[in-house]
PDB file of N, CA and C in Angstrom:
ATOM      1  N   UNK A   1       0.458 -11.497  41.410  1.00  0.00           N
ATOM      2  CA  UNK A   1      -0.338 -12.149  40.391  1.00  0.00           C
ATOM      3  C   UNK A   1      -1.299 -11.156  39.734  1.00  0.00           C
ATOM      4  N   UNK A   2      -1.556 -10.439  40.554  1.00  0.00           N
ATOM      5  CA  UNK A   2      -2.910  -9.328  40.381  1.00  0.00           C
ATOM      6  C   UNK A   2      -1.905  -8.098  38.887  1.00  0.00           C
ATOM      7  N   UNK A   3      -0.815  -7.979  39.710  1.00  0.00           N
ATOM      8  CA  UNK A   3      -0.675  -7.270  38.742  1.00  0.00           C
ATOM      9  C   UNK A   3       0.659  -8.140  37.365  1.00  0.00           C
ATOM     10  N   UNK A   4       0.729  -8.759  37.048  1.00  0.00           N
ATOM     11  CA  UNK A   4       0.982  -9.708  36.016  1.00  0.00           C
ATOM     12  C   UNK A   4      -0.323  -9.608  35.406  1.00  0.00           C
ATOM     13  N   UNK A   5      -1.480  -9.898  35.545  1.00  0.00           N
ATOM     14  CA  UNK A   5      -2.820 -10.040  35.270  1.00  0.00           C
ATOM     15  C   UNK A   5      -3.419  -8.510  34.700  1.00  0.00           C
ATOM     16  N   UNK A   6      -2.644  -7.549  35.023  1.00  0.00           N
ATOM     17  CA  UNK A   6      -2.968  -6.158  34.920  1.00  0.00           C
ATOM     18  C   UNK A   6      -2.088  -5.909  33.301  1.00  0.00           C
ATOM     19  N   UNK A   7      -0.814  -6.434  33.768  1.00  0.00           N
ATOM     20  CA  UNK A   7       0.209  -6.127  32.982  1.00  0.00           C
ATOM     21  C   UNK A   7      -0.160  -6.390  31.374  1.00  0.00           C
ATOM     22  N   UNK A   8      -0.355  -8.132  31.665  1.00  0.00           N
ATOM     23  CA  UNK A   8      -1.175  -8.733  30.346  1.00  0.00           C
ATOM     24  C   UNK A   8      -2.084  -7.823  29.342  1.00  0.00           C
ATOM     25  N   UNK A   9      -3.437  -7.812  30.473  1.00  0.00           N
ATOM     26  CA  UNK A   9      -4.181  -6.718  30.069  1.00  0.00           C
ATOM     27  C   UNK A   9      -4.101  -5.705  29.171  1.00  0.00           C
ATOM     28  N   UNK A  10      -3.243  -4.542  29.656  1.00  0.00           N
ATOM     29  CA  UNK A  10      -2.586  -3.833  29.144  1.00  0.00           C
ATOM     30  C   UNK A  10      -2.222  -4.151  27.691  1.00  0.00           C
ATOM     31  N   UNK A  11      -1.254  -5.187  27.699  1.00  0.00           N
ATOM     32  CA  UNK A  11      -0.092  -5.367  26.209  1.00  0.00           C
ATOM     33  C   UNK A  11      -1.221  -6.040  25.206  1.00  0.00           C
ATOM     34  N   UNK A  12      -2.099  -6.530  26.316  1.00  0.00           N
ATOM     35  CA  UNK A  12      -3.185  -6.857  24.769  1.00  0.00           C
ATOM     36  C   UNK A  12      -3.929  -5.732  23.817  1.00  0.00           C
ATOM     37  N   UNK A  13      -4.460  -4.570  25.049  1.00  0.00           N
ATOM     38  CA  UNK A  13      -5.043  -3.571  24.585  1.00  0.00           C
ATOM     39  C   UNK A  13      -4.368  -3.140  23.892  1.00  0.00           C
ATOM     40  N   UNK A  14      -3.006  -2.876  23.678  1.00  0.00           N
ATOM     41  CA  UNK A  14      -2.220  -1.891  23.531  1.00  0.00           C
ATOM     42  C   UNK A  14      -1.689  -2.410  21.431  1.00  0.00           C
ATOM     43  N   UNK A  15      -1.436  -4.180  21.707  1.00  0.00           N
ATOM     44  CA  UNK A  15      -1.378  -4.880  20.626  1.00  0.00           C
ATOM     45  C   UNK A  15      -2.559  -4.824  19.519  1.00  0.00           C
ATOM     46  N   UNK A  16      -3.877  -4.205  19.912  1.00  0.00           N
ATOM     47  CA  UNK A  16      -5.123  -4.865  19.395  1.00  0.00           C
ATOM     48  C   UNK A  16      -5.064  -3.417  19.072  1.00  0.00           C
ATOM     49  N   UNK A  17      -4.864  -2.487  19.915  1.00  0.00           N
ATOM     50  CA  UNK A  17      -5.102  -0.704  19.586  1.00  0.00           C
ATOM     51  C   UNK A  17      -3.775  -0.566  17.958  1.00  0.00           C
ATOM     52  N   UNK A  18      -3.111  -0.906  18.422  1.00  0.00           N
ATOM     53  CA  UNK A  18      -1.805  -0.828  17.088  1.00  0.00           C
ATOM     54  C   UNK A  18      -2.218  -1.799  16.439  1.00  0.00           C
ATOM     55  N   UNK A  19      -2.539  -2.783  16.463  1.00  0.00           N
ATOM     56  CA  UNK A  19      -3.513  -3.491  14.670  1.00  0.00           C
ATOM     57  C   UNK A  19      -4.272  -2.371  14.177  1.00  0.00           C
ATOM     58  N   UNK A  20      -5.256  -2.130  14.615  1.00  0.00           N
ATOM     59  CA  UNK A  20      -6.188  -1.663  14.339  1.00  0.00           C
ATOM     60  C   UNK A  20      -5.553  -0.240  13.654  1.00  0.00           C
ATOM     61  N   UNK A  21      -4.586   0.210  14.302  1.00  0.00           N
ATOM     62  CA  UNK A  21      -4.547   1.780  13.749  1.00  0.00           C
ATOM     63  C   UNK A  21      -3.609   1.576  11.947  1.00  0.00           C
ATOM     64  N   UNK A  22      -2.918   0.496  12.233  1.00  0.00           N
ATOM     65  CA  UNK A  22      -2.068  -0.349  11.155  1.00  0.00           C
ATOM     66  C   UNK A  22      -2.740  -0.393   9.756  1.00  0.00           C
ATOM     67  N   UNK A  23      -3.987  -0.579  10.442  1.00  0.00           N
ATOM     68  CA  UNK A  23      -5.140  -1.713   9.585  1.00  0.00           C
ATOM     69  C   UNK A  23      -5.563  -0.473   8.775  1.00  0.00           C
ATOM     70  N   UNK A  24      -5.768   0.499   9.554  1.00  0.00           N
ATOM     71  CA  UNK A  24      -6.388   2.144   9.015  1.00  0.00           C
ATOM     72  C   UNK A  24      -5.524   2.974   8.329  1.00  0.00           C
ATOM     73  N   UNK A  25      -4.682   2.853   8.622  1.00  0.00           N
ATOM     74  CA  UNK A  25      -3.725   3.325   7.710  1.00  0.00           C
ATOM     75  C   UNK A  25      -3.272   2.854   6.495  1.00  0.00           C
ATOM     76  N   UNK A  26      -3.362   1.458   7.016  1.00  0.00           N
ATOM     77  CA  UNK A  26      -2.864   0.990   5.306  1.00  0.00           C
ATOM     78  C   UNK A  26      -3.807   0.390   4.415  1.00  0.00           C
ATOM     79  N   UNK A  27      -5.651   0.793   4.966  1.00  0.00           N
ATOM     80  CA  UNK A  27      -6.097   0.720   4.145  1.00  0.00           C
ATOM     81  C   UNK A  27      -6.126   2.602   2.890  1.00  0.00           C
ATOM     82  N   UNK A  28      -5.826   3.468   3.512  1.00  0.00           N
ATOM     83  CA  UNK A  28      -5.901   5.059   3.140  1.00  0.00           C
ATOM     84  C   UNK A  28      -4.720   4.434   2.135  1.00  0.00           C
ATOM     85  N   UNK A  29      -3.867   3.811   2.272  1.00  0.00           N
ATOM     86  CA  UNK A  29      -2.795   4.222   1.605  1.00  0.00           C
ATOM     87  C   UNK A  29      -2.612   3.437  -0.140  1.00  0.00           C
ATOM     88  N   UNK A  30      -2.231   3.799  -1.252  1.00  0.00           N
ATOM     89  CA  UNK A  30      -3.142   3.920  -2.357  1.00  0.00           C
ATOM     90  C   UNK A  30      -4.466   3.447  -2.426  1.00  0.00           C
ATOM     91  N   UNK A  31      -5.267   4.058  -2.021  1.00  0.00           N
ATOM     92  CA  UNK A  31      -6.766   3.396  -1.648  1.00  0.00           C
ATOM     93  C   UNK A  31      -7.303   4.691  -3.291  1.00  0.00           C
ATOM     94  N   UNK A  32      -7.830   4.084  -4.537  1.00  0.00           N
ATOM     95  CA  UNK A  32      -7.992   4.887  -5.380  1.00  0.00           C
ATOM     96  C   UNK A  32      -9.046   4.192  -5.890  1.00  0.00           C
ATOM     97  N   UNK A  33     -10.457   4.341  -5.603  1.00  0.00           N
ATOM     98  CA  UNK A  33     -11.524   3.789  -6.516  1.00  0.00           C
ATOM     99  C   UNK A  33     -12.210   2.759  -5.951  1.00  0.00           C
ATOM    100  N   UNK A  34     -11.717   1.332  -6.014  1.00  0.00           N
ATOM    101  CA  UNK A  34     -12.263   0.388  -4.953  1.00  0.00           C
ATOM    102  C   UNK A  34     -10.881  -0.693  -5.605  1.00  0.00           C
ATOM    103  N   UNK A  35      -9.672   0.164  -4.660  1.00  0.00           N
ATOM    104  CA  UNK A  35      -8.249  -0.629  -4.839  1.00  0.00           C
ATOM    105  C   UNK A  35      -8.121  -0.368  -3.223  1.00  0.00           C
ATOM    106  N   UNK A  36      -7.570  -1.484  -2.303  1.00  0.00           N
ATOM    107  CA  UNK A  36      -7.244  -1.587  -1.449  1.00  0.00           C
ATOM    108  C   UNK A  36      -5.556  -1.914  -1.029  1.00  0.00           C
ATOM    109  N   UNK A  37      -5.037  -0.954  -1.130  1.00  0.00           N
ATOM    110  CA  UNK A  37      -3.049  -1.283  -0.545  1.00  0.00           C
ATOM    111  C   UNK A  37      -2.502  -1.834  -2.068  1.00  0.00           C
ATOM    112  N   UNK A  38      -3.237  -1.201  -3.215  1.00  0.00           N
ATOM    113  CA  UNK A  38      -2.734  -1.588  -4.613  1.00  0.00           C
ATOM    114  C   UNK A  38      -3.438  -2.580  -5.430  1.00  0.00           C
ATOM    115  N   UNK A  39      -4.130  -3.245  -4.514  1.00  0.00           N
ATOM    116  CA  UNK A  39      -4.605  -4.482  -5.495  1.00  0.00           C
ATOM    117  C   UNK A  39      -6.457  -3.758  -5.365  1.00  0.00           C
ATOM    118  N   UNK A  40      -7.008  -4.865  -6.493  1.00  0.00           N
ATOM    119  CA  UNK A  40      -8.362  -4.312  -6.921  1.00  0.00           C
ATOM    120  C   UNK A  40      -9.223  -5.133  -6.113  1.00  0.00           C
ATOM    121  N   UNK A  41     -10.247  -4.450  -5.468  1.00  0.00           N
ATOM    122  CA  UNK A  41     -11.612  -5.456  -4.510  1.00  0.00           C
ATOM    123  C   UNK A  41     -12.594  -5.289  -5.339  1.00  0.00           C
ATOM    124  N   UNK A  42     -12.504  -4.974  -6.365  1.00  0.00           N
ATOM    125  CA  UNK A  42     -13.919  -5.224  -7.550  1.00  0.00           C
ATOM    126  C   UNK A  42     -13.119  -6.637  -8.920  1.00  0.00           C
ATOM    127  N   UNK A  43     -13.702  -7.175  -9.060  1.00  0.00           N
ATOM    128  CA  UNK A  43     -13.122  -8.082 -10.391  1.00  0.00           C
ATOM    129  C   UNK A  43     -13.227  -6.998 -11.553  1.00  0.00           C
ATOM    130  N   UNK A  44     -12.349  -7.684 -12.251  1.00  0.00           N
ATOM    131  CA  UNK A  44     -11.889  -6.704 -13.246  1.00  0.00           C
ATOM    132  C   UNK A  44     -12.721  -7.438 -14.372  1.00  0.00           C
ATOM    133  N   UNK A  45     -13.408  -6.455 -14.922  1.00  0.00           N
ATOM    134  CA  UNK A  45     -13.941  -6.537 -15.994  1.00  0.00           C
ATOM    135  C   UNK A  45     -14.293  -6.340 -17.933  1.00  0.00           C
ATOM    136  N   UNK A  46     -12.779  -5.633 -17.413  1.00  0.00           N
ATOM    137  CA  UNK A  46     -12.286  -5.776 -18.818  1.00  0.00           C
ATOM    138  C   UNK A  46     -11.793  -6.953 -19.539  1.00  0.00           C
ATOM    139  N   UNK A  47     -11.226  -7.995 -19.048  1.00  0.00           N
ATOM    140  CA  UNK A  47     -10.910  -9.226 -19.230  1.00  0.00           C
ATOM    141  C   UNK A  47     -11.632 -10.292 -18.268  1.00  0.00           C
ATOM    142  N   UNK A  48     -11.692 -11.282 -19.898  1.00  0.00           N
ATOM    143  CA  UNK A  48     -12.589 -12.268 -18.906  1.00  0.00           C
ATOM    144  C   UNK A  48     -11.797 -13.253 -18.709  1.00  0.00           C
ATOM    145  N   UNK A  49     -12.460 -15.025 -17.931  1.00  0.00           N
ATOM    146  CA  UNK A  49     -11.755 -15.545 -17.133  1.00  0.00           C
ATOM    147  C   UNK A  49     -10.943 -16.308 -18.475  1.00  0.00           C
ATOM    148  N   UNK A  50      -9.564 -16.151 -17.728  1.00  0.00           N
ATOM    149  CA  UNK A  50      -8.613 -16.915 -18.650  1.00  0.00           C
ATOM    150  C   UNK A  50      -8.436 -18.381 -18.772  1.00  0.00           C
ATOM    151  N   UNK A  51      -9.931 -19.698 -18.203  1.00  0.00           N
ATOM    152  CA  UNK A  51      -9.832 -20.593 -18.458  1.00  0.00           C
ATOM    153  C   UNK A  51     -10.704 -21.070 -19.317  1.00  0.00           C
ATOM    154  N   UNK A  52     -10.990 -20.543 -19.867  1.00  0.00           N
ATOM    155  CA  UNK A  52     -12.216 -20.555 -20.755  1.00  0.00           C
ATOM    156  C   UNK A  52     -11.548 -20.163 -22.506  1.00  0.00           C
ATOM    157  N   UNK A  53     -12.156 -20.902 -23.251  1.00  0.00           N
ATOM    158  CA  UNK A  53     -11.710 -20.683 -24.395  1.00  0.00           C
ATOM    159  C   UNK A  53     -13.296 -19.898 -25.052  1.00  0.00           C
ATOM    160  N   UNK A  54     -12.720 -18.815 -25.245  1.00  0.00           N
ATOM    161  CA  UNK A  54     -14.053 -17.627 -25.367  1.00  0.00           C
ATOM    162  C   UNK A  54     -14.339 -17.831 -26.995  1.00  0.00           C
ATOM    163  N   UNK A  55     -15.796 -17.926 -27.766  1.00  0.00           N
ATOM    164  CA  UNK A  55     -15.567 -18.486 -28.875  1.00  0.00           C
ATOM    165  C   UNK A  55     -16.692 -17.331 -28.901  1.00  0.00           C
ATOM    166  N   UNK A  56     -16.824 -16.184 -30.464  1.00  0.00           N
ATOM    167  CA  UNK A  56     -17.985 -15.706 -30.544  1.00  0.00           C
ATOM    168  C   UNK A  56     -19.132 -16.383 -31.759  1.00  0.00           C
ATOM    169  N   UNK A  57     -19.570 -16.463 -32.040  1.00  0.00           N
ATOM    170  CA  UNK A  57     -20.656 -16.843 -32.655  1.00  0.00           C
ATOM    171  C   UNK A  57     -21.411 -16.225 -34.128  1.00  0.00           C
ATOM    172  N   UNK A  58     -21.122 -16.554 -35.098  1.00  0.00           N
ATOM    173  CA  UNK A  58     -21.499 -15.650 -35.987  1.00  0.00           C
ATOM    174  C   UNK A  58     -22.752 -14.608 -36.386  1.00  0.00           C
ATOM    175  N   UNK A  59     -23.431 -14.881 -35.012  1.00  0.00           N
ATOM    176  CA  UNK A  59     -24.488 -13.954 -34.605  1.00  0.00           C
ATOM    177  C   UNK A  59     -24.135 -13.389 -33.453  1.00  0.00           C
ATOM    178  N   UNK A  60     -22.786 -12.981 -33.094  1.00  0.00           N
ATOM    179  CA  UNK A  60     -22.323 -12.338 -32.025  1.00  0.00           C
ATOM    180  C   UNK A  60     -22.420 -12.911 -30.338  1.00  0.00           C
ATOM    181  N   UNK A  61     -23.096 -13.856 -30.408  1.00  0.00           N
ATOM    182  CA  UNK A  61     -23.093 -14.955 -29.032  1.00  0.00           C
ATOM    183  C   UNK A  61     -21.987 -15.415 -28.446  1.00  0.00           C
ATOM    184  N   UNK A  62     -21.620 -15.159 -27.630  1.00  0.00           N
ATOM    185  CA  UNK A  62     -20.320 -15.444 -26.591  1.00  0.00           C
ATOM    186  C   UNK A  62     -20.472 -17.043 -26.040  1.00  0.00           C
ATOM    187  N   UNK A  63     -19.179 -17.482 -26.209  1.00  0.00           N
ATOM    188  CA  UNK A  63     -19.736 -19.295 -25.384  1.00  0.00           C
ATOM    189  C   UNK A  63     -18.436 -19.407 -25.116  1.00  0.00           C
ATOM    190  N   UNK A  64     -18.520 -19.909 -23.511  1.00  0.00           N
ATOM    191  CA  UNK A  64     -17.149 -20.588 -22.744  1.00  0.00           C
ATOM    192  C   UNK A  64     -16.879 -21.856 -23.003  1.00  0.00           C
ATOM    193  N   UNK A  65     -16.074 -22.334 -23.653  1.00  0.00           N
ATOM    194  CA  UNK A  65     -15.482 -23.567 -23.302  1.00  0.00           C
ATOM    195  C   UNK A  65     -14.160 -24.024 -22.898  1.00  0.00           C
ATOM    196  N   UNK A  66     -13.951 -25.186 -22.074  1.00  0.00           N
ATOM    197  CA  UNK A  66     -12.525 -24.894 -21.593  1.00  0.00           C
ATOM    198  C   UNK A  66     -11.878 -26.024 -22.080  1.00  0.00           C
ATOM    199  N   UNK A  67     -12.917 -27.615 -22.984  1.00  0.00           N
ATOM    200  CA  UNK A  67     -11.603 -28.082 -24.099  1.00  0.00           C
ATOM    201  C   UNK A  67     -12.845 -27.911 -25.422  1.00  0.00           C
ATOM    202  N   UNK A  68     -11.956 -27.531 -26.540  1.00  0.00           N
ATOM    203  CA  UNK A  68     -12.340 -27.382 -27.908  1.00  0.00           C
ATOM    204  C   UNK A  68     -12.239 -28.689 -28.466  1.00  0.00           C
ATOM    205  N   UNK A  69     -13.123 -28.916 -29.061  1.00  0.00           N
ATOM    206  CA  UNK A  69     -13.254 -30.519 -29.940  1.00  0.00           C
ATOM    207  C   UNK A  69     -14.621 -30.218 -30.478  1.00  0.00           C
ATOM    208  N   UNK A  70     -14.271 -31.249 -31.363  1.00  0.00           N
ATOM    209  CA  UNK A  70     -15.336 -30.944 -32.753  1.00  0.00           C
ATOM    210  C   UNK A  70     -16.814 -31.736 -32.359  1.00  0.00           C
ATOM    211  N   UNK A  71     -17.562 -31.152 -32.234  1.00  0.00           N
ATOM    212  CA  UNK A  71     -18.792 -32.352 -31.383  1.00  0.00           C
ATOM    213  C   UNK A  71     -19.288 -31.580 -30.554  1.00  0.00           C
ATOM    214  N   UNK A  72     -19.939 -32.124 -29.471  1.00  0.00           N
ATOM    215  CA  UNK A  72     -20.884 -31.790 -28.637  1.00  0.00           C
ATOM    216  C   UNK A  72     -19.585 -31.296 -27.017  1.00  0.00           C
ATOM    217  N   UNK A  73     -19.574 -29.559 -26.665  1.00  0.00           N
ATOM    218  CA  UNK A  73     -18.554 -29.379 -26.007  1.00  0.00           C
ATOM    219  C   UNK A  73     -19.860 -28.595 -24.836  1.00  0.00           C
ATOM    220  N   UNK A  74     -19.293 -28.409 -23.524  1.00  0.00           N
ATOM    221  CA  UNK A  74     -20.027 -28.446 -22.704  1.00  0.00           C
ATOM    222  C   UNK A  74     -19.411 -26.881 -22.285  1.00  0.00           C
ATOM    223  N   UNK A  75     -21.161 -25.306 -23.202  1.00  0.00           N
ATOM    224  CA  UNK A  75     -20.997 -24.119 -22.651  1.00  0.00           C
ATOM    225  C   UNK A  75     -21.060 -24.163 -20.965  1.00  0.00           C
ATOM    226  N   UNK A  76     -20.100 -23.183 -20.691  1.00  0.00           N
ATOM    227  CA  UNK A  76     -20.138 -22.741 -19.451  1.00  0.00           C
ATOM    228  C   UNK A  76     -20.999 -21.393 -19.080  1.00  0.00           C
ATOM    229  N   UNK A  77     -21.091 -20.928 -20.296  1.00  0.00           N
ATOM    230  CA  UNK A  77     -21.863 -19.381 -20.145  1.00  0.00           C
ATOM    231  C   UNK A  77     -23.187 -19.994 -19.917  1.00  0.00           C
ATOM    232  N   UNK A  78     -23.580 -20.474 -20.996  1.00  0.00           N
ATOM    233  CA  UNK A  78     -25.075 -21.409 -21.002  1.00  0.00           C
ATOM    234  C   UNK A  78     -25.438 -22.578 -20.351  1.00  0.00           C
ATOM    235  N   UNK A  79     -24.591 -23.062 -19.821  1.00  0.00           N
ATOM    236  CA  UNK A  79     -24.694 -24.113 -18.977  1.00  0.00           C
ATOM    237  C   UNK A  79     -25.501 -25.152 -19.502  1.00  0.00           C
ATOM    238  N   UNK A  80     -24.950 -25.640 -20.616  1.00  0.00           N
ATOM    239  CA  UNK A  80     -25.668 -26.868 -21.587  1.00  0.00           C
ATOM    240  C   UNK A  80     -24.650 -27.181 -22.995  1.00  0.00           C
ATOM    241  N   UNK A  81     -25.021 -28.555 -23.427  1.00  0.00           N
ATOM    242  CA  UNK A  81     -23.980 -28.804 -24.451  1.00  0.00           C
ATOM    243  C   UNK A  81     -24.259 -28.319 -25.322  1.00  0.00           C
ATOM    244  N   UNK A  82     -23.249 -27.935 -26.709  1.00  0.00           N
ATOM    245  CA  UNK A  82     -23.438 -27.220 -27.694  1.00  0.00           C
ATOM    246  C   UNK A  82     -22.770 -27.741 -29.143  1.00  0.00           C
ATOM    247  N   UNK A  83     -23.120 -28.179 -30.307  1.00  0.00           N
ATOM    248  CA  UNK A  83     -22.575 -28.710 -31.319  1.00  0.00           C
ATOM    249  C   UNK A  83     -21.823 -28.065 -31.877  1.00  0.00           C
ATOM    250  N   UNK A  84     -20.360 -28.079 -31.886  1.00  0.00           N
ATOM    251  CA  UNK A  84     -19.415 -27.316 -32.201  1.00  0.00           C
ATOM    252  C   UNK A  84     -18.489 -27.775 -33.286  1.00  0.00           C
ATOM    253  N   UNK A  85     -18.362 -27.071 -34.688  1.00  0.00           N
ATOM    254  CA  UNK A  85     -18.347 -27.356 -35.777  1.00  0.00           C
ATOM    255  C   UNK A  85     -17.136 -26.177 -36.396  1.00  0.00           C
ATOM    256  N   UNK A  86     -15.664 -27.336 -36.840  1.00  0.00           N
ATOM    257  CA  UNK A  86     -14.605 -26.275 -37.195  1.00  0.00           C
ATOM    258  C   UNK A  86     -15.029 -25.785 -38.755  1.00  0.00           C
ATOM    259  N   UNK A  87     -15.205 -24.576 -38.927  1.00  0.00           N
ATOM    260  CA  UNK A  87     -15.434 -23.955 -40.188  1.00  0.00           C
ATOM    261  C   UNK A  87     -14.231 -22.722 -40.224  1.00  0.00           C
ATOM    262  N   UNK A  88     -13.528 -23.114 -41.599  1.00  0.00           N
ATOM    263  CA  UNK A  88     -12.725 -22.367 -42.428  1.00  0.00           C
ATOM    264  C   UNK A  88     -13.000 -21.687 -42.858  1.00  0.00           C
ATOM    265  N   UNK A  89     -12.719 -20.239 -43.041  1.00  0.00           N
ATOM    266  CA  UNK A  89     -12.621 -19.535 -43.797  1.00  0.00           C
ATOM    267  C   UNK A  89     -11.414 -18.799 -44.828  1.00  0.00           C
TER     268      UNK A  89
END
């Protein structure tokens, strides 16, 4: 029993030692900037969120909305309603 109990032991250390070295390695591997195994761990900030209907403002003001209708539509940037008015040009 004693050594079954030893044995265990062992294959755990041994399982937990090979994660770990797994884990280290494949974080090195394309690790370029703050990209982890290819993908990005910073949000990307060149594009913004794609549920949002991004509207600018003829004084350059940015406003999220995610349904467009003519009336009172509820900014997400500003977090308050906003009178929103279709103008042609």
């Amino acid at each position: 029993m004693n050594q079954i109990n030893k044995y265990f032991k062992r294959m755990f250390f041994m399982n937990i030692s090979l994660l770990f070295v797994l884990i280290a390695i494949s974080s090195f591997i394309n690790c370029k900037g703050s990209y982890f195994g290819g993908y990005s761990v910073n949000p990307d900030t060149t594009y913004n969120s794609t549920i949002f209907y991004e509207i600018y403002d003829q004084d350059s003001t940015i406003h999220w909305y995610v349904h467009m209708y003519e009336g009172e539509n509820w900014c997400y940037r500003h977090n308050r309603y906003e009178e929103v008015k279709n103008v042609r040009r």
